[in-house]
N, C-alpha and C. Protein backbone atom coordinates (compact mmCIF):
# COMPACT_ATOMS: atom_id res chain seq x y z
N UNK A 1 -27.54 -9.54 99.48
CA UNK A 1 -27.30 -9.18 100.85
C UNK A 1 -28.55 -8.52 101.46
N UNK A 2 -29.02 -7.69 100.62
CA UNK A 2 -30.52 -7.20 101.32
C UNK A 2 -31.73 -8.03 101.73
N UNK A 3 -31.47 -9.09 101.09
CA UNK A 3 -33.01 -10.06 101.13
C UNK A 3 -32.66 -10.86 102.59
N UNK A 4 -31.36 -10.87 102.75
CA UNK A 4 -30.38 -11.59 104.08
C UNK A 4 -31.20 -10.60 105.19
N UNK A 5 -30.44 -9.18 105.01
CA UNK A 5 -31.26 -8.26 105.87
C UNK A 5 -32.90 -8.18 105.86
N UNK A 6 -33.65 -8.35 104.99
CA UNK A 6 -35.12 -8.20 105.07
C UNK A 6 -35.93 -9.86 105.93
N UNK A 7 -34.73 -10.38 106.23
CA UNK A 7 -35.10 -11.57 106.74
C UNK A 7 -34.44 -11.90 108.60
N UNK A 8 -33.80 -10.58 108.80
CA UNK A 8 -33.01 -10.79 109.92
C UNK A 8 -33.94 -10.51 111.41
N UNK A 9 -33.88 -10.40 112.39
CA UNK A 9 -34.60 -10.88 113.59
C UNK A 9 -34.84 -9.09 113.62
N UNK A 10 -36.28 -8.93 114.45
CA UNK A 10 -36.64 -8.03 114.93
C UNK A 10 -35.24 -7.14 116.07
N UNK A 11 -34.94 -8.01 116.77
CA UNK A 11 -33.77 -7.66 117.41
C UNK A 11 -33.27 -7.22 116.81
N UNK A 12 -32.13 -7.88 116.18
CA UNK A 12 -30.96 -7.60 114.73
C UNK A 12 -31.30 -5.97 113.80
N UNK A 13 -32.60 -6.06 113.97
CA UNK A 13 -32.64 -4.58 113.10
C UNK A 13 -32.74 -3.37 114.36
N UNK A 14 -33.20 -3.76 115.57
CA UNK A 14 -33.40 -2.62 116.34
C UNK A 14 -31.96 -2.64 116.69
N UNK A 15 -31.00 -3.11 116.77
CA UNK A 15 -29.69 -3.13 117.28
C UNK A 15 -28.83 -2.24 115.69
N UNK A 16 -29.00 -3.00 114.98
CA UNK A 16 -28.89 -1.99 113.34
C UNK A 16 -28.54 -0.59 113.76
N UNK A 17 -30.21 0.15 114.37
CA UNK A 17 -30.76 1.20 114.33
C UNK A 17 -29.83 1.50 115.39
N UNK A 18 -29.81 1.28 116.33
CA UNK A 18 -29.16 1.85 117.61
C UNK A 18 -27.71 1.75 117.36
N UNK A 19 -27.09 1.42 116.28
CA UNK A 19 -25.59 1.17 116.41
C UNK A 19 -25.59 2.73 115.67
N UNK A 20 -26.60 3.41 115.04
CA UNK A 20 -26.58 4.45 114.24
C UNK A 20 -26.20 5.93 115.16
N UNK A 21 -24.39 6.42 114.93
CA UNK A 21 -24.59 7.17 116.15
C UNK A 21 -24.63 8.82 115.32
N UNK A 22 -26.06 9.46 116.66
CA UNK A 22 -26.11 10.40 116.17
C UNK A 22 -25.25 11.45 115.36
N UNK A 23 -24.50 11.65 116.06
CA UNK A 23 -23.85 13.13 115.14
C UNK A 23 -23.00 12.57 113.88
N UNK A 24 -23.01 11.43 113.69
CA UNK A 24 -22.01 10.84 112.35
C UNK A 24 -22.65 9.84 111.66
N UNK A 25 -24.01 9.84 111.54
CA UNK A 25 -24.68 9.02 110.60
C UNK A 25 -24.95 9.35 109.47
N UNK A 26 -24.23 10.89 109.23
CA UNK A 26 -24.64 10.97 107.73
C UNK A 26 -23.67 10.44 106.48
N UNK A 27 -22.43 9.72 107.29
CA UNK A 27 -21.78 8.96 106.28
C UNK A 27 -22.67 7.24 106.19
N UNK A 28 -23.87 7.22 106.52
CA UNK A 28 -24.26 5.83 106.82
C UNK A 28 -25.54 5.46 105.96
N UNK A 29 -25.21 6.34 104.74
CA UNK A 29 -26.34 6.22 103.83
C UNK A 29 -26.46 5.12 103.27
N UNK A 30 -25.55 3.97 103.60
CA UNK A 30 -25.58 2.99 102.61
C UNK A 30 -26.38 2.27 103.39
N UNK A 31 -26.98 2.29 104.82
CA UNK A 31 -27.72 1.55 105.63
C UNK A 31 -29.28 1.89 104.68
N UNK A 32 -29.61 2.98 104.33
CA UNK A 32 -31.07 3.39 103.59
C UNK A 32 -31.31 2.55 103.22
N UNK A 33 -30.56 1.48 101.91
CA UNK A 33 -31.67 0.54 101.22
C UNK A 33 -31.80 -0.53 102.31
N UNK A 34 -31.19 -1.00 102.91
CA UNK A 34 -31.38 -2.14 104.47
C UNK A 34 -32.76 -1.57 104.67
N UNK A 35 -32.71 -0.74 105.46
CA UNK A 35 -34.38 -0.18 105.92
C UNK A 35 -35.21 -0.41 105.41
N UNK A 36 -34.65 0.67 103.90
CA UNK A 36 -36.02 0.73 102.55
C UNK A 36 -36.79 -1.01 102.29
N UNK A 37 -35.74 -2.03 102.39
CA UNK A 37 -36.01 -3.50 101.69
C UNK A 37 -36.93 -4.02 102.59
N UNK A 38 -36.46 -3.96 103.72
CA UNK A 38 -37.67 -4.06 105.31
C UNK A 38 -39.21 -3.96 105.29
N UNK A 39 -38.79 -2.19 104.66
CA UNK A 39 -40.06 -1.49 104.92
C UNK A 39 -41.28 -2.92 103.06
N UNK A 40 -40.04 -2.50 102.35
CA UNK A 40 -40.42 -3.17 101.46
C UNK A 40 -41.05 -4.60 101.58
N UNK A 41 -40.39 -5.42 101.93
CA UNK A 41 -40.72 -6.39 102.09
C UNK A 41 -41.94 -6.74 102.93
N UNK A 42 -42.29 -6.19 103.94
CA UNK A 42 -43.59 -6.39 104.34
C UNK A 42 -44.82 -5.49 104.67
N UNK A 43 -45.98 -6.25 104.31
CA UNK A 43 -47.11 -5.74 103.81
C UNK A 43 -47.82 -4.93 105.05
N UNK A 44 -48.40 -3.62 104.67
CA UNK A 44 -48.82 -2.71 105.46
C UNK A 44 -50.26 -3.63 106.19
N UNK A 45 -50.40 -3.84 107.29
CA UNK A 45 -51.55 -4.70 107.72
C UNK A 45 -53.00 -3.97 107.58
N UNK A 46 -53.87 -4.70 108.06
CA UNK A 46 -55.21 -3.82 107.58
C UNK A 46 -55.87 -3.45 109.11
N UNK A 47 -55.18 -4.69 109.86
CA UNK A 47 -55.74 -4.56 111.43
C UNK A 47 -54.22 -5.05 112.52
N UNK A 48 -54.54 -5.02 113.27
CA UNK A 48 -53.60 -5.20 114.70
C UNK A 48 -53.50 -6.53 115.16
N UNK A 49 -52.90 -7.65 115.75
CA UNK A 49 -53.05 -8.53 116.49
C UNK A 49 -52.35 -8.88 116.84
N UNK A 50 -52.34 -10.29 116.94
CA UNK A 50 -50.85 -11.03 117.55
C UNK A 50 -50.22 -11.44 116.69
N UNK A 51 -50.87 -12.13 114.97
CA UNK A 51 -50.10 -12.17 114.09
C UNK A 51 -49.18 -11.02 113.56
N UNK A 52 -49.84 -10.17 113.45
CA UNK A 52 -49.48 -8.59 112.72
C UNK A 52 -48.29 -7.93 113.29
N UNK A 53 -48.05 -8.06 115.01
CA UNK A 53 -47.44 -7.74 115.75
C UNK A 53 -45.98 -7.39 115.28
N UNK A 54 -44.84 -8.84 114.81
CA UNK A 54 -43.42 -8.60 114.63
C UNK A 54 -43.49 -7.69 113.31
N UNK A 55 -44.19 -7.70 112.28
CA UNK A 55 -44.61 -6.82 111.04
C UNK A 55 -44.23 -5.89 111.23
N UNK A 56 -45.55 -4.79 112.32
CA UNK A 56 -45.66 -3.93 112.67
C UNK A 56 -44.27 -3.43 113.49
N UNK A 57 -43.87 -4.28 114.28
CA UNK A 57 -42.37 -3.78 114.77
C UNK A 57 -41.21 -3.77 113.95
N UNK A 58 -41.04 -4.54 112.85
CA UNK A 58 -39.54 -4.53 112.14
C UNK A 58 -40.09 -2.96 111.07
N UNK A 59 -41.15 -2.95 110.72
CA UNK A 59 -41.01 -1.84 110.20
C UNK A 59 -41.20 -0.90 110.73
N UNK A 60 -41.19 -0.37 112.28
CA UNK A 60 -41.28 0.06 113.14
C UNK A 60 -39.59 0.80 113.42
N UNK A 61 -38.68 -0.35 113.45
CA UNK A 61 -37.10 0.19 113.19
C UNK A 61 -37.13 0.41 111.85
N UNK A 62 -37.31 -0.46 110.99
CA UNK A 62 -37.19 0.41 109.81
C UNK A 62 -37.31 1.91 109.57
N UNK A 63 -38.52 2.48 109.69
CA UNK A 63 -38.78 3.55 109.50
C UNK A 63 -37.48 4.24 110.17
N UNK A 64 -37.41 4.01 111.89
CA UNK A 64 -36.49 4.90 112.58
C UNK A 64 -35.22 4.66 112.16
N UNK A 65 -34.91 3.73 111.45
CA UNK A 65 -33.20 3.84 110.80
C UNK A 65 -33.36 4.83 109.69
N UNK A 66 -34.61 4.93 108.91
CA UNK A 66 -34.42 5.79 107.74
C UNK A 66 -34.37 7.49 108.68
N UNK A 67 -35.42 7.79 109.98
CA UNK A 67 -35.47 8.58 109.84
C UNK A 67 -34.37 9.24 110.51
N UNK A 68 -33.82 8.48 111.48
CA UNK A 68 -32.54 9.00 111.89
C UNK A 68 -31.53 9.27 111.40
N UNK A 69 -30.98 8.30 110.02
CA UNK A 69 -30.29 8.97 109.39
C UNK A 69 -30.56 10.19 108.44
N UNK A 70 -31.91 10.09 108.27
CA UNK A 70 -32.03 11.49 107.37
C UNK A 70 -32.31 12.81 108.64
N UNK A 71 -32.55 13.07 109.52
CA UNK A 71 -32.31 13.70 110.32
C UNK A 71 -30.87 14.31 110.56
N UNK A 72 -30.19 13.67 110.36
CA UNK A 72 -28.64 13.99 110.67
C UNK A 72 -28.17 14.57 109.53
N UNK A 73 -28.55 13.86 108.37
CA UNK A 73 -28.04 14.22 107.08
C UNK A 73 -28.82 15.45 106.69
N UNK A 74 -29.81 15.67 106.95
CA UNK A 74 -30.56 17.18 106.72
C UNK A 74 -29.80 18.37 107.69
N UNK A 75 -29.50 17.95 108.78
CA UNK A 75 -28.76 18.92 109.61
C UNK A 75 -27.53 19.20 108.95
N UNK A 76 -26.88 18.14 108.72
CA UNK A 76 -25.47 18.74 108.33
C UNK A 76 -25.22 19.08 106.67
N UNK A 77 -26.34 18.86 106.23
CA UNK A 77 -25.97 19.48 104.49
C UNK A 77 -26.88 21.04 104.20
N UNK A 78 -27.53 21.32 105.84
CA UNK A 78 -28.12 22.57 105.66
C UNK A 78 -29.39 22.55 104.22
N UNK A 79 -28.67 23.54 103.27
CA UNK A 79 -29.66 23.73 102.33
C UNK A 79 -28.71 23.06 100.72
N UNK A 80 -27.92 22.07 101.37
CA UNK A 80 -28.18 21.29 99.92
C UNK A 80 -28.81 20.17 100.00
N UNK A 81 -29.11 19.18 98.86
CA UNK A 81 -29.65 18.56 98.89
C UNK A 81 -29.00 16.98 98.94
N UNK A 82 -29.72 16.08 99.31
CA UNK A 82 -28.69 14.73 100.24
C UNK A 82 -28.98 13.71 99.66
N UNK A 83 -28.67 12.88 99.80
CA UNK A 83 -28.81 11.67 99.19
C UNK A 83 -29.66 11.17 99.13
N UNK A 84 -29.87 11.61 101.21
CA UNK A 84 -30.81 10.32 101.98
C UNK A 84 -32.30 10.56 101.29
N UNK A 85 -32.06 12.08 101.40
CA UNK A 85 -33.85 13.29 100.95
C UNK A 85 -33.90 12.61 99.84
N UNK A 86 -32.94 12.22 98.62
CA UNK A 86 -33.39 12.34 97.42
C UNK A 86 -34.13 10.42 97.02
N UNK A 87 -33.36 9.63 97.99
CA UNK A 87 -33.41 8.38 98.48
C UNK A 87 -35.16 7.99 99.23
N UNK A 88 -35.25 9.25 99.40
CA UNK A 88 -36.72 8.77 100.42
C UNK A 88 -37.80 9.56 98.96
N UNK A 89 -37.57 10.40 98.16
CA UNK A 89 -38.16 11.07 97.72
C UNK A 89 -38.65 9.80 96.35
N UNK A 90 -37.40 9.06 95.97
CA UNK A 90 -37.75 8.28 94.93
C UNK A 90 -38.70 6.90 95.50
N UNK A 91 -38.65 6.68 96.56
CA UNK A 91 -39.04 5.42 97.19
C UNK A 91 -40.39 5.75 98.24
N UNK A 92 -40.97 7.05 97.72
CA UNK A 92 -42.12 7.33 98.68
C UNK A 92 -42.92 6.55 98.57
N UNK A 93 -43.42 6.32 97.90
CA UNK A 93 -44.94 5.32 97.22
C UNK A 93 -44.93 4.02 98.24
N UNK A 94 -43.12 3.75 98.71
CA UNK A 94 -43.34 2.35 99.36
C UNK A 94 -43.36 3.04 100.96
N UNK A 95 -43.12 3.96 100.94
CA UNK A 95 -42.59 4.37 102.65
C UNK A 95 -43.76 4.91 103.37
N UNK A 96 -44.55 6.10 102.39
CA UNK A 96 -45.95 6.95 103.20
C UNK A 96 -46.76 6.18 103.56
N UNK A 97 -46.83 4.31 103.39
CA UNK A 97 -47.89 3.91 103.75
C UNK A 97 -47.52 3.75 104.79
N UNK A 98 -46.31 3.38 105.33
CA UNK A 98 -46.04 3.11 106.71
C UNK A 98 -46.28 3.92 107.30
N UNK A 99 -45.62 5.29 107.13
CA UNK A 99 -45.62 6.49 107.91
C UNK A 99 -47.00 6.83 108.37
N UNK A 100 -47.92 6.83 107.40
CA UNK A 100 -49.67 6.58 107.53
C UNK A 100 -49.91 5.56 108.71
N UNK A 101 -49.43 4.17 108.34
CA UNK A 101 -49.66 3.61 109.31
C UNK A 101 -49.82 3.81 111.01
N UNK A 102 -48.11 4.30 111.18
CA UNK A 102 -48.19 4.74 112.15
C UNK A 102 -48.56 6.19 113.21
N UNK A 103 -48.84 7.03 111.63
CA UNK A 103 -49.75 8.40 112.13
C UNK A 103 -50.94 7.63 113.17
């Protein structure tokens, strides 16, 4: 089912992201690996263009589905620790390049 999602339309994932509603996304952890496979699946570019472009945008929602749900889920578990945190913590190596990216 994920490789289904790592293959679905730029649309399809920004609509994903936006179906994510704030104050109750922290039961929506099961959306993380969707994102994570995204982010996974395609390669951090080296430059910008017109090829690079949909790349740069699906992992563009990607990122913001991960970070919105961990946003929510950090708010409402205070000072324990969450799934999503522990979910992004094991899968950094594939995620900081993006996040780099788009620093």
């Amino acid at each position: 089912m994920l490789v289904r999602w790592c293959k679905t339309s730029t649309t399809d994932l920004a609509r994903l992201v936006d179906l994510i509603p704030i104050p109750k996304s922290s039961h929506l952890f099961c959306l993380v690996p969707i994102f994570h496979a995204t982010l996974k699946s395609v390669q951090v570019p080296d430059y910008v263009d017109p090829k690079t472009i949909p790349t740069i945008i699906r992992a563009k929602w990607a990122l913001m589905g991960v970070l919105k749900i961990s946003t929510v889920t950090s708010s409402v578990t205070h000072h324990l620790v969450d799934n999503v945190t522990l979910y992004i913590v094991r899968k950094w190596d594939e995620i900081y390049p993006w996040m780099q990216f788009f620093a």
